[in-house]
C-alpha atoms as a PDB file:
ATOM      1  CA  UNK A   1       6.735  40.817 102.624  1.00  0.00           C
ATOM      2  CA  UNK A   2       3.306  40.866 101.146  1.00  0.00           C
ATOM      3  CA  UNK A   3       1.359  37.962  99.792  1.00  0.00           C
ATOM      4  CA  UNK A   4       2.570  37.357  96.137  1.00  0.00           C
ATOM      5  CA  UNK A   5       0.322  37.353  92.927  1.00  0.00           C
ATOM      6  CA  UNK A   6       0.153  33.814  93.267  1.00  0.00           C
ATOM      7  CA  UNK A   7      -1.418  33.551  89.284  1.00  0.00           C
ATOM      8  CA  UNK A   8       1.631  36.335  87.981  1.00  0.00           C
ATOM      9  CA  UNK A   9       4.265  33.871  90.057  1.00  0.00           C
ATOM     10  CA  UNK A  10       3.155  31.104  88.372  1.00  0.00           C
ATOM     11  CA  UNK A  11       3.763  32.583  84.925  1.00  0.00           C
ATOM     12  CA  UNK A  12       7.520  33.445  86.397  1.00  0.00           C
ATOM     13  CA  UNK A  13       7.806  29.949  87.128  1.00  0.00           C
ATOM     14  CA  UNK A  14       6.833  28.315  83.840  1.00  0.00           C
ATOM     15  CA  UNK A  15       8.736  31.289  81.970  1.00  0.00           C
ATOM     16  CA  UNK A  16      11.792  30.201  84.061  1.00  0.00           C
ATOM     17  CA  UNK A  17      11.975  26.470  83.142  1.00  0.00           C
ATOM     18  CA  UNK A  18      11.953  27.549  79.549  1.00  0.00           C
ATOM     19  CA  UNK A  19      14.930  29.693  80.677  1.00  0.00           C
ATOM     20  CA  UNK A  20      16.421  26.764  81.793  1.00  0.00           C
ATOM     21  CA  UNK A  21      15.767  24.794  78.750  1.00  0.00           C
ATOM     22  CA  UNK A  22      17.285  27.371  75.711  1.00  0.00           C
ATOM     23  CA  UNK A  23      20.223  28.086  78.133  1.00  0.00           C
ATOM     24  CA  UNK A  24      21.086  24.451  78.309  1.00  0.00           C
ATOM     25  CA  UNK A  25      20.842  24.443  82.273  1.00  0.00           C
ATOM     26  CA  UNK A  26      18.218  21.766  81.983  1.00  0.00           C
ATOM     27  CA  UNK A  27      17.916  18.723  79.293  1.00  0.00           C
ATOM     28  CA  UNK A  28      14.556  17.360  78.509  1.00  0.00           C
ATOM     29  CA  UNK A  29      12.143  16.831  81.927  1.00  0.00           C
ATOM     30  CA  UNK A  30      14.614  17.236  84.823  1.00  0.00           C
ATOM     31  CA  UNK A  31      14.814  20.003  86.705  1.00  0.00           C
ATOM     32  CA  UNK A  32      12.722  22.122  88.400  1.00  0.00           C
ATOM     33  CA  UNK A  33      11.953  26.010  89.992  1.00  0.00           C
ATOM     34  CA  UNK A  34       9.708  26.906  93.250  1.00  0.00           C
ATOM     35  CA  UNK A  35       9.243  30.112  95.183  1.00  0.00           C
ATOM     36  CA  UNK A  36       7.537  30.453  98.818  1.00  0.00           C
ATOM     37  CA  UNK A  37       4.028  31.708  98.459  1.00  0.00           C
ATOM     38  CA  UNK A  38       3.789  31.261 102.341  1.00  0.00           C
ATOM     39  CA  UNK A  39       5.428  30.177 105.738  1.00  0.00           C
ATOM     40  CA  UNK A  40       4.255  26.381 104.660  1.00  0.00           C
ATOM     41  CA  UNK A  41       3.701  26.694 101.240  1.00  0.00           C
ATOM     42  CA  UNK A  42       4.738  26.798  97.822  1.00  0.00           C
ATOM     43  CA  UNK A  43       4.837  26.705  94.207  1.00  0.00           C
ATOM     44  CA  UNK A  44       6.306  24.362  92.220  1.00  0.00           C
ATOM     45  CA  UNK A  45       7.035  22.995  88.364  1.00  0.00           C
ATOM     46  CA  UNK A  46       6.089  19.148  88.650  1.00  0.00           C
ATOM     47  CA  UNK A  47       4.655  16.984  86.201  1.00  0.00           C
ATOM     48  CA  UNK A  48       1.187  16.742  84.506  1.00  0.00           C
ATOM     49  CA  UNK A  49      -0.373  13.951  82.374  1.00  0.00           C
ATOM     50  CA  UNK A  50       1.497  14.926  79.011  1.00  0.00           C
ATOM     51  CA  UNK A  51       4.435  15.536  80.149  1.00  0.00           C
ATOM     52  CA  UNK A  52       6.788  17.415  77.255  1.00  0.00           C
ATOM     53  CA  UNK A  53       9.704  18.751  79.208  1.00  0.00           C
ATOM     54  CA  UNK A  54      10.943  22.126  80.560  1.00  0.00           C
ATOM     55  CA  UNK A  55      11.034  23.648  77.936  1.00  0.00           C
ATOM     56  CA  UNK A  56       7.243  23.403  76.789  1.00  0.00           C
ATOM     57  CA  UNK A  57       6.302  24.543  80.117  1.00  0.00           C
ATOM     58  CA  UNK A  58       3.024  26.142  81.054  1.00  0.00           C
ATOM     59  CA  UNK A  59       0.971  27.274  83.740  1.00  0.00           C
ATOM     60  CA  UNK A  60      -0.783  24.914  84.548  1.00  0.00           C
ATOM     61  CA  UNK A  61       2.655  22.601  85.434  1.00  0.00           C
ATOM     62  CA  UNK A  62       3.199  24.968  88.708  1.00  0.00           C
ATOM     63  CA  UNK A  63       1.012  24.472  91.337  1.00  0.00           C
ATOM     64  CA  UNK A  64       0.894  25.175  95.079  1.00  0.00           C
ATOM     65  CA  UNK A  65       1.498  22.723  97.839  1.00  0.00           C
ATOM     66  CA  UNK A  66       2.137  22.834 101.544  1.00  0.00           C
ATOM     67  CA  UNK A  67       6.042  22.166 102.781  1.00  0.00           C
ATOM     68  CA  UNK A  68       4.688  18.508 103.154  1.00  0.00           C
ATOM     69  CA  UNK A  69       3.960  17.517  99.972  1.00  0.00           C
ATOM     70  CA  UNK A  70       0.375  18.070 100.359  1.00  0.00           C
ATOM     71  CA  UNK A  71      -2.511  20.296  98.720  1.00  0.00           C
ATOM     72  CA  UNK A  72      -5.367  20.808  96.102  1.00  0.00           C
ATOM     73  CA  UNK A  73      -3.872  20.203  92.714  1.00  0.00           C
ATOM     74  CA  UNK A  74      -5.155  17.952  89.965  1.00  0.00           C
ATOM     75  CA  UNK A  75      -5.503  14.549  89.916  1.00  0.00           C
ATOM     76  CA  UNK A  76      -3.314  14.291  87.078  1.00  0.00           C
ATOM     77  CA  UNK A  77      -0.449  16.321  87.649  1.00  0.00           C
ATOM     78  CA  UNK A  78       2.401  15.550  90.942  1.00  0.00           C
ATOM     79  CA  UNK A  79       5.274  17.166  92.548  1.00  0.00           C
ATOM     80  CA  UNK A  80       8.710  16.301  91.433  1.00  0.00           C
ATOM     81  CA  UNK A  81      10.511  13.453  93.170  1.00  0.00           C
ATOM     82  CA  UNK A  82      13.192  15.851  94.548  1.00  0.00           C
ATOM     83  CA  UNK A  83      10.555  18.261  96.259  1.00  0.00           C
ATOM     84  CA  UNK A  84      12.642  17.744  99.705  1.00  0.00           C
ATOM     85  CA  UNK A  85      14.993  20.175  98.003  1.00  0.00           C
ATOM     86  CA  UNK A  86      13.201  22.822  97.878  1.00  0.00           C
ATOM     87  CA  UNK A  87      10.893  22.255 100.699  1.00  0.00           C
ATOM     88  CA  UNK A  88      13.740  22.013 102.707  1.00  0.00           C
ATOM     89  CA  UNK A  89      15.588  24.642 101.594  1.00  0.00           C
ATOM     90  CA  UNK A  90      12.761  26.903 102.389  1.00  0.00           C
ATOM     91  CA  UNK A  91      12.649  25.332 106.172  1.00  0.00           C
ATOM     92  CA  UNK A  92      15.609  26.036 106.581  1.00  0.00           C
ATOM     93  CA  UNK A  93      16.345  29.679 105.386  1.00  0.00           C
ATOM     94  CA  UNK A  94      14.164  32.123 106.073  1.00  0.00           C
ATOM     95  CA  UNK A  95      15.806  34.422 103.840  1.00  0.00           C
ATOM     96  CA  UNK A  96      15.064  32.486 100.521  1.00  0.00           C
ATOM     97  CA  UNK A  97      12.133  32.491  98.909  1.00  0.00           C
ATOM     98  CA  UNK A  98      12.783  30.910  95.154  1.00  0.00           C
ATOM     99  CA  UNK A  99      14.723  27.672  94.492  1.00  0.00           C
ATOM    100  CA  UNK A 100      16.205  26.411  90.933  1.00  0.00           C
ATOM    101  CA  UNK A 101      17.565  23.047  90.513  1.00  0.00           C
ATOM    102  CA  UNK A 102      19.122  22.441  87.589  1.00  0.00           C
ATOM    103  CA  UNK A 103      21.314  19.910  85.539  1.00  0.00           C
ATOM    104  CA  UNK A 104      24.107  21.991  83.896  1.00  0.00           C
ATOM    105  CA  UNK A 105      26.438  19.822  82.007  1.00  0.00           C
ATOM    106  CA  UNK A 106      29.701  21.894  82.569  1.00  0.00           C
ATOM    107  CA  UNK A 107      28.815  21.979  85.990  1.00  0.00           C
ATOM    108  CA  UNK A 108      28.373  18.399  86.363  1.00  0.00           C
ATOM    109  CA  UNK A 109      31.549  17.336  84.426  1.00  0.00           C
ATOM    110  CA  UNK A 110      33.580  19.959  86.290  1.00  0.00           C
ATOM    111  CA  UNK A 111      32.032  18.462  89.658  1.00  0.00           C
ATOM    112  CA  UNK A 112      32.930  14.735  88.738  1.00  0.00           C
ATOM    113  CA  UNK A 113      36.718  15.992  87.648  1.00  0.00           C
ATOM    114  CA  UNK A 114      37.408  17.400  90.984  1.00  0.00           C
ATOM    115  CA  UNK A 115      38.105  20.909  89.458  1.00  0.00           C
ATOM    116  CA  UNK A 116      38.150  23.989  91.978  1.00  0.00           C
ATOM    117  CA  UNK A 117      35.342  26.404  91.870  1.00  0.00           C
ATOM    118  CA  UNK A 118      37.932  29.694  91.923  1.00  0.00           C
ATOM    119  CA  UNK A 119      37.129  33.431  90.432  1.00  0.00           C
ATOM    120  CA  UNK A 120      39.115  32.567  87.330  1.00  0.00           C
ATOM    121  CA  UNK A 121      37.647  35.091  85.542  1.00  0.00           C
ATOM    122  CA  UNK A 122      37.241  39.050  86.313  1.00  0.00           C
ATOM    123  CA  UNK A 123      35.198  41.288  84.331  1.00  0.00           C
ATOM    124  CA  UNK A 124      34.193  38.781  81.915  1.00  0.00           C
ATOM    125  CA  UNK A 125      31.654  37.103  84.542  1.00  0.00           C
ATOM    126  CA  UNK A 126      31.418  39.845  87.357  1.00  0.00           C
ATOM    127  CA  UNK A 127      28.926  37.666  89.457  1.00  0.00           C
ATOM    128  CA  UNK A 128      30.366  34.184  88.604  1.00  0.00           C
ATOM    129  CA  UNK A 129      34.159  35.896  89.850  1.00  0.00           C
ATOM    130  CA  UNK A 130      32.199  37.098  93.459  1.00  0.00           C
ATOM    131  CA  UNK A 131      30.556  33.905  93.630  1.00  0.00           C
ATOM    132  CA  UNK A 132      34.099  31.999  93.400  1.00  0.00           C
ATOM    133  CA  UNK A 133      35.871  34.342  95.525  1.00  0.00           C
ATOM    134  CA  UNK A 134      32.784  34.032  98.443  1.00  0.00           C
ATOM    135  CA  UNK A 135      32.986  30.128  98.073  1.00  0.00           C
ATOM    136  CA  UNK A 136      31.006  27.862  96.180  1.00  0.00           C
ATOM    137  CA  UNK A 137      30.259  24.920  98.346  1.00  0.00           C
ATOM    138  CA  UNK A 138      29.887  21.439  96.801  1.00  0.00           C
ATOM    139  CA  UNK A 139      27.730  18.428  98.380  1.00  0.00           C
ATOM    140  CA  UNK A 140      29.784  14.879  97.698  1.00  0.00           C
ATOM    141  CA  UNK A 141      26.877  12.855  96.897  1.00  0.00           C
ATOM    142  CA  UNK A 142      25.356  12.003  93.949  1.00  0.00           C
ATOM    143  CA  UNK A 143      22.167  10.876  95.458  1.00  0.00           C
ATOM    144  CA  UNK A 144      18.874  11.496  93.983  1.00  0.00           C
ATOM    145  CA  UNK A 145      17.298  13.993  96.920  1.00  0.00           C
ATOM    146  CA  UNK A 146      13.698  11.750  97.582  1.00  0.00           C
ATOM    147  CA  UNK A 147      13.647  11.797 101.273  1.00  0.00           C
ATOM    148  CA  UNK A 148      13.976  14.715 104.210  1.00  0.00           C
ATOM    149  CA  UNK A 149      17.243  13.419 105.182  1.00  0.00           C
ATOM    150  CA  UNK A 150      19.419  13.321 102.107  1.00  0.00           C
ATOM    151  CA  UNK A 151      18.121  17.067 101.600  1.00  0.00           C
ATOM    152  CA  UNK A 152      19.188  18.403 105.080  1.00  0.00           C
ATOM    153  CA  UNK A 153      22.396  17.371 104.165  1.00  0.00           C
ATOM    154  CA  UNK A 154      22.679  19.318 101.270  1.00  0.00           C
ATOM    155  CA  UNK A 155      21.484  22.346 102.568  1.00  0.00           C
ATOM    156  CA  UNK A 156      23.823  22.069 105.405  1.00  0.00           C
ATOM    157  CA  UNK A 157      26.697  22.519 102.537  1.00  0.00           C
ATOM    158  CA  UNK A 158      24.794  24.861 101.196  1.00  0.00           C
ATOM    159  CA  UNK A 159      24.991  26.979 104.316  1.00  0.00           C
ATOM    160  CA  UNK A 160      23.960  30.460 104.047  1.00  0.00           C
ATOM    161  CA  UNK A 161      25.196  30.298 100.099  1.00  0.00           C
ATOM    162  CA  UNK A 162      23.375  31.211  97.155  1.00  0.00           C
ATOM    163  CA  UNK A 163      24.712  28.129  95.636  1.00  0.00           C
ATOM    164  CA  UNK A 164      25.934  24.513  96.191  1.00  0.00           C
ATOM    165  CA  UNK A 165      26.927  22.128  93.351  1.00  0.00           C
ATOM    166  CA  UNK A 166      25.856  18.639  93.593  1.00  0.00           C
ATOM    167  CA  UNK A 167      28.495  16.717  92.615  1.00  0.00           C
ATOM    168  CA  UNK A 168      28.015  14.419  89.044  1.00  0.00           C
ATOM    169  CA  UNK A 169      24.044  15.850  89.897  1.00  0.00           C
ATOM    170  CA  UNK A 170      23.420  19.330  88.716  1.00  0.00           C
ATOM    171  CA  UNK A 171      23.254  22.495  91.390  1.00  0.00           C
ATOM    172  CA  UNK A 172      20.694  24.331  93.521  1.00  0.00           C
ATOM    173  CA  UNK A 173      20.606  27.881  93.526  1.00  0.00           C
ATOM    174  CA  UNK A 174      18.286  30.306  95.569  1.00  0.00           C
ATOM    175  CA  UNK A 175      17.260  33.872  95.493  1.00  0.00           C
ATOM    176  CA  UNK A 176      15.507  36.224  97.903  1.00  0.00           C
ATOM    177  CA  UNK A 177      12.873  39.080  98.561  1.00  0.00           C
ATOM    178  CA  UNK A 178      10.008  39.373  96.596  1.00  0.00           C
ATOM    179  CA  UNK A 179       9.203  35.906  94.785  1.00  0.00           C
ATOM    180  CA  UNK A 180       9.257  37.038  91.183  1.00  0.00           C
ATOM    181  CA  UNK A 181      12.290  38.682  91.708  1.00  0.00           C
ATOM    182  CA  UNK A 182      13.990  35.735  93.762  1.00  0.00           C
ATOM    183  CA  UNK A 183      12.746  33.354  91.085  1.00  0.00           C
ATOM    184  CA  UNK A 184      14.657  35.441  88.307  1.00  0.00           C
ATOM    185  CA  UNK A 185      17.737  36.073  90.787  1.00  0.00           C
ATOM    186  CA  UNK A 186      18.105  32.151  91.290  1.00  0.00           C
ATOM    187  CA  UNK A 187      18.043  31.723  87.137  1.00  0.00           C
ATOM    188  CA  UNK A 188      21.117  34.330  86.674  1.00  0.00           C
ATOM    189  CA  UNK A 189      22.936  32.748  89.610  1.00  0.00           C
ATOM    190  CA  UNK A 190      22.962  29.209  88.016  1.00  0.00           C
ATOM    191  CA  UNK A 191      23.826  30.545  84.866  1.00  0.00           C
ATOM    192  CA  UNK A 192      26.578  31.982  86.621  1.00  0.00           C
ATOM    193  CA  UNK A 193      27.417  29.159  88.065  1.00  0.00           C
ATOM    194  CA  UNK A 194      27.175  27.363  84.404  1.00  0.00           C
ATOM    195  CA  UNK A 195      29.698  30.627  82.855  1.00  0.00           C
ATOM    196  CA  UNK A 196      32.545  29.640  84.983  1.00  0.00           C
ATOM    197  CA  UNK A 197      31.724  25.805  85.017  1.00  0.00           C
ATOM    198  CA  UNK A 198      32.438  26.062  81.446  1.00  0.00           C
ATOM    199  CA  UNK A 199      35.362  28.300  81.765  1.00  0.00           C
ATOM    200  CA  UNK A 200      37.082  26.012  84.320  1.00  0.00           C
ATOM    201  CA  UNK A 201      37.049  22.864  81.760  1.00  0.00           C
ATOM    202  CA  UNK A 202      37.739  24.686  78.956  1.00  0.00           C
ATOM    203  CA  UNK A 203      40.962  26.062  80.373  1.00  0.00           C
ATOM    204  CA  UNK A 204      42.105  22.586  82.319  1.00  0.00           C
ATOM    205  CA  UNK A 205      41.734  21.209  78.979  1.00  0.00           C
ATOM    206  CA  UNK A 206      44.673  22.731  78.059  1.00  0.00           C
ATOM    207  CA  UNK A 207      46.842  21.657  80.753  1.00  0.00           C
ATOM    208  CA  UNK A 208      47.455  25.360  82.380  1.00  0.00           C
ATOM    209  CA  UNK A 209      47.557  25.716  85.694  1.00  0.00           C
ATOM    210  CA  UNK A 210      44.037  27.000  87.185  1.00  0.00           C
ATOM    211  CA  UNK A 211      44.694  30.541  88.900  1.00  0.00           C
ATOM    212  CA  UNK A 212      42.828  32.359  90.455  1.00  0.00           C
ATOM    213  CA  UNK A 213      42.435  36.449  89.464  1.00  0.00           C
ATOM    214  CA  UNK A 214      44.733  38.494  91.500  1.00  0.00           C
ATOM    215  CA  UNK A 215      42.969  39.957  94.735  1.00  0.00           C
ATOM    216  CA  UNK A 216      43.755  43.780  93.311  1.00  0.00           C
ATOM    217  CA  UNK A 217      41.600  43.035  90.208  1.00  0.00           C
ATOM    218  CA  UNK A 218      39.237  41.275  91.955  1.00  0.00           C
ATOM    219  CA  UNK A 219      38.858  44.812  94.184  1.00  0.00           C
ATOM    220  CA  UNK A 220      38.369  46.612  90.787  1.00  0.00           C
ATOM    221  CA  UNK A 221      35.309  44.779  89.886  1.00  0.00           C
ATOM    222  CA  UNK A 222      31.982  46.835  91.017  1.00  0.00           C
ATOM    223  CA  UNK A 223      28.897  45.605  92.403  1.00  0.00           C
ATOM    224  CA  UNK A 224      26.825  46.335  89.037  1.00  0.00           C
ATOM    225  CA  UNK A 225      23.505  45.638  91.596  1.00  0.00           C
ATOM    226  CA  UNK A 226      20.336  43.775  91.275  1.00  0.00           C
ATOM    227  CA  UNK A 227      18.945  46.081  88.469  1.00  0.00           C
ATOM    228  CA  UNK A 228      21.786  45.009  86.419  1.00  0.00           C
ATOM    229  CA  UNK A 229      22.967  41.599  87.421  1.00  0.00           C
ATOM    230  CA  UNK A 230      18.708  40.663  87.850  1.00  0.00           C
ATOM    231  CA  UNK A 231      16.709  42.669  86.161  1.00  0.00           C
ATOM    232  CA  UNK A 232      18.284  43.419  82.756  1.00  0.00           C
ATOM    233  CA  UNK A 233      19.566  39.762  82.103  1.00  0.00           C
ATOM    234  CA  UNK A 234      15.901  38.418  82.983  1.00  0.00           C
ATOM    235  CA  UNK A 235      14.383  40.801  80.133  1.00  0.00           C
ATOM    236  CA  UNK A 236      16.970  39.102  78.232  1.00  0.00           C
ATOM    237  CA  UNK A 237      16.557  35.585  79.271  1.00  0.00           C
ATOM    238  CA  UNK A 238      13.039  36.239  78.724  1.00  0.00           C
ATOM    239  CA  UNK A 239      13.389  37.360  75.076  1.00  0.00           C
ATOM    240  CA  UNK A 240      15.145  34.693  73.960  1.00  0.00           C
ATOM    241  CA  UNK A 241      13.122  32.030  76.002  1.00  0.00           C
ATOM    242  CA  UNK A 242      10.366  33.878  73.545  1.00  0.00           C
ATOM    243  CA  UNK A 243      12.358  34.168  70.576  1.00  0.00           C
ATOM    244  CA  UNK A 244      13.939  30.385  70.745  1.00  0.00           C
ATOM    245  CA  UNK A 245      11.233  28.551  72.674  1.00  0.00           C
ATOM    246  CA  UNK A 246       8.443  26.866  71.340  1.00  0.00           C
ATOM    247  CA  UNK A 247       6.225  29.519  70.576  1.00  0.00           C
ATOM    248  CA  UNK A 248       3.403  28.023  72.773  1.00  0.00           C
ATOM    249  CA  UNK A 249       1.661  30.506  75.202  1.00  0.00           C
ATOM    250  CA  UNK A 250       2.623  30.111  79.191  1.00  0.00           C
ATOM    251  CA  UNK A 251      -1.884  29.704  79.294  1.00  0.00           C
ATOM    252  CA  UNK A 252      -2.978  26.763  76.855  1.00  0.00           C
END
């Protein structure tokens, strides 16, 4: 892999948090998106001095710093306080290079009730079925990530996944490949995540048993691929970020 446009990755970024935001992945100013721009380095949405939320992102709210917190950015702007998630993450899988973390409300209430992660759902939610079926780990703690430590744990449940709920927390998602793409590949896999979150509560609510699909109609559903599953629901997400954001460029 090539070195990415570092200036056109930021703009993926920023465009992603306001993703986040008009999806209802992320509420007000937590959360946050990376991708790798090196072996030791990254990019990352923290906080400058006027601070409006995710979904008034810009630019300049993504900048690049080393795996240890370090580099040239302004004075006035600093890294989230959960960097160790992605920076650890990205130590630890070679594979990935984007990271979302996110506070999804179905998730979190379906975390905190103890509800199985299961492929409820067929071809309503192709990739939110396969990710059930393949396993959606969950980390037990609840535990802001600050510090090296409480983040190895989490990506040791998060394995080799593409996703890991943090229980009554949120979730961390990851894509890979080229950064742009990863960055957008991470977004459609927590809103995946977020589909059958939502599905799950709204069907224990009525006091039905939670079953699974059967395995012969899980075999039916086709791998619709990246240009489908990525690409197309990014020009989407991307529209409507447009259409129901702000209105405020990405570049002040």
């Amino acid at each position: 892999m090539g070195l990415p446009d570092v200036e056109g990755l930021r703009e993926r970024i920023a465009l992603a948090c306001r993703v986040l935001a008009v999806t209802g992945l992320v509420e007000h100013i937590l959360g946050h998106v990376s991708a790798r721009t090196g072996p030791d380095s990254l990019l990352v949405r923290g906080r400058g001095p006027v601070e409006r939320g995710l979904a008034f992102t810009v630019v300049d709210d993504v900048q690049e710093v080393r795996l240890d917190g370090s580099g040239e950015v302004p004075a006035d702007w600093s890294a989230p306080g959960e960097l160790p998630i992605h920076t650890e993450v990205l130590r630890a899988r070679s594979d990935v290079t984007a990271v979302v973390h996110a506070h999804p409300p179905a998730v979190v209430a379906a975390s905190v009730a103890d509800l199985p992660w299961l492929p409820l759902v067929g071809s309503y939610d192709i990739p939110a079925a396969r990710l059930a079926h393949d396993g959606i780990p969950v980390w037990p703690r609840s535990a802001l990530i600050r510090r090296r430590d409480l983040a190895e744990q989490m990506v040791s449940a998060l394995g080799h996944r593409p996703v890991v709920v943090l229980r009554g927390h949120g979730l961390v998602a990851v894509g890979s490949g080229e950064p742009a793409h990863a960055v957008a590949e991470a977004v459609t896999r927590a809103l995946a995540v977020d589909s059958l979150a939502r599905i799950t509560l709204a069907a224990a609510a009525t006091g039905a048993p939670l079953r699974p699909i059967p395995a012969e109609d899980l075999a039916e559903l086709p791998d619709l691929g990246p240009a489908f599953n990525v690409a197309s629901l990014w020009r989407h997400l991307a529209a409507r970020a447009e259409h129901e954001g702000p209105g405020t460029p990405l570049r002040p």
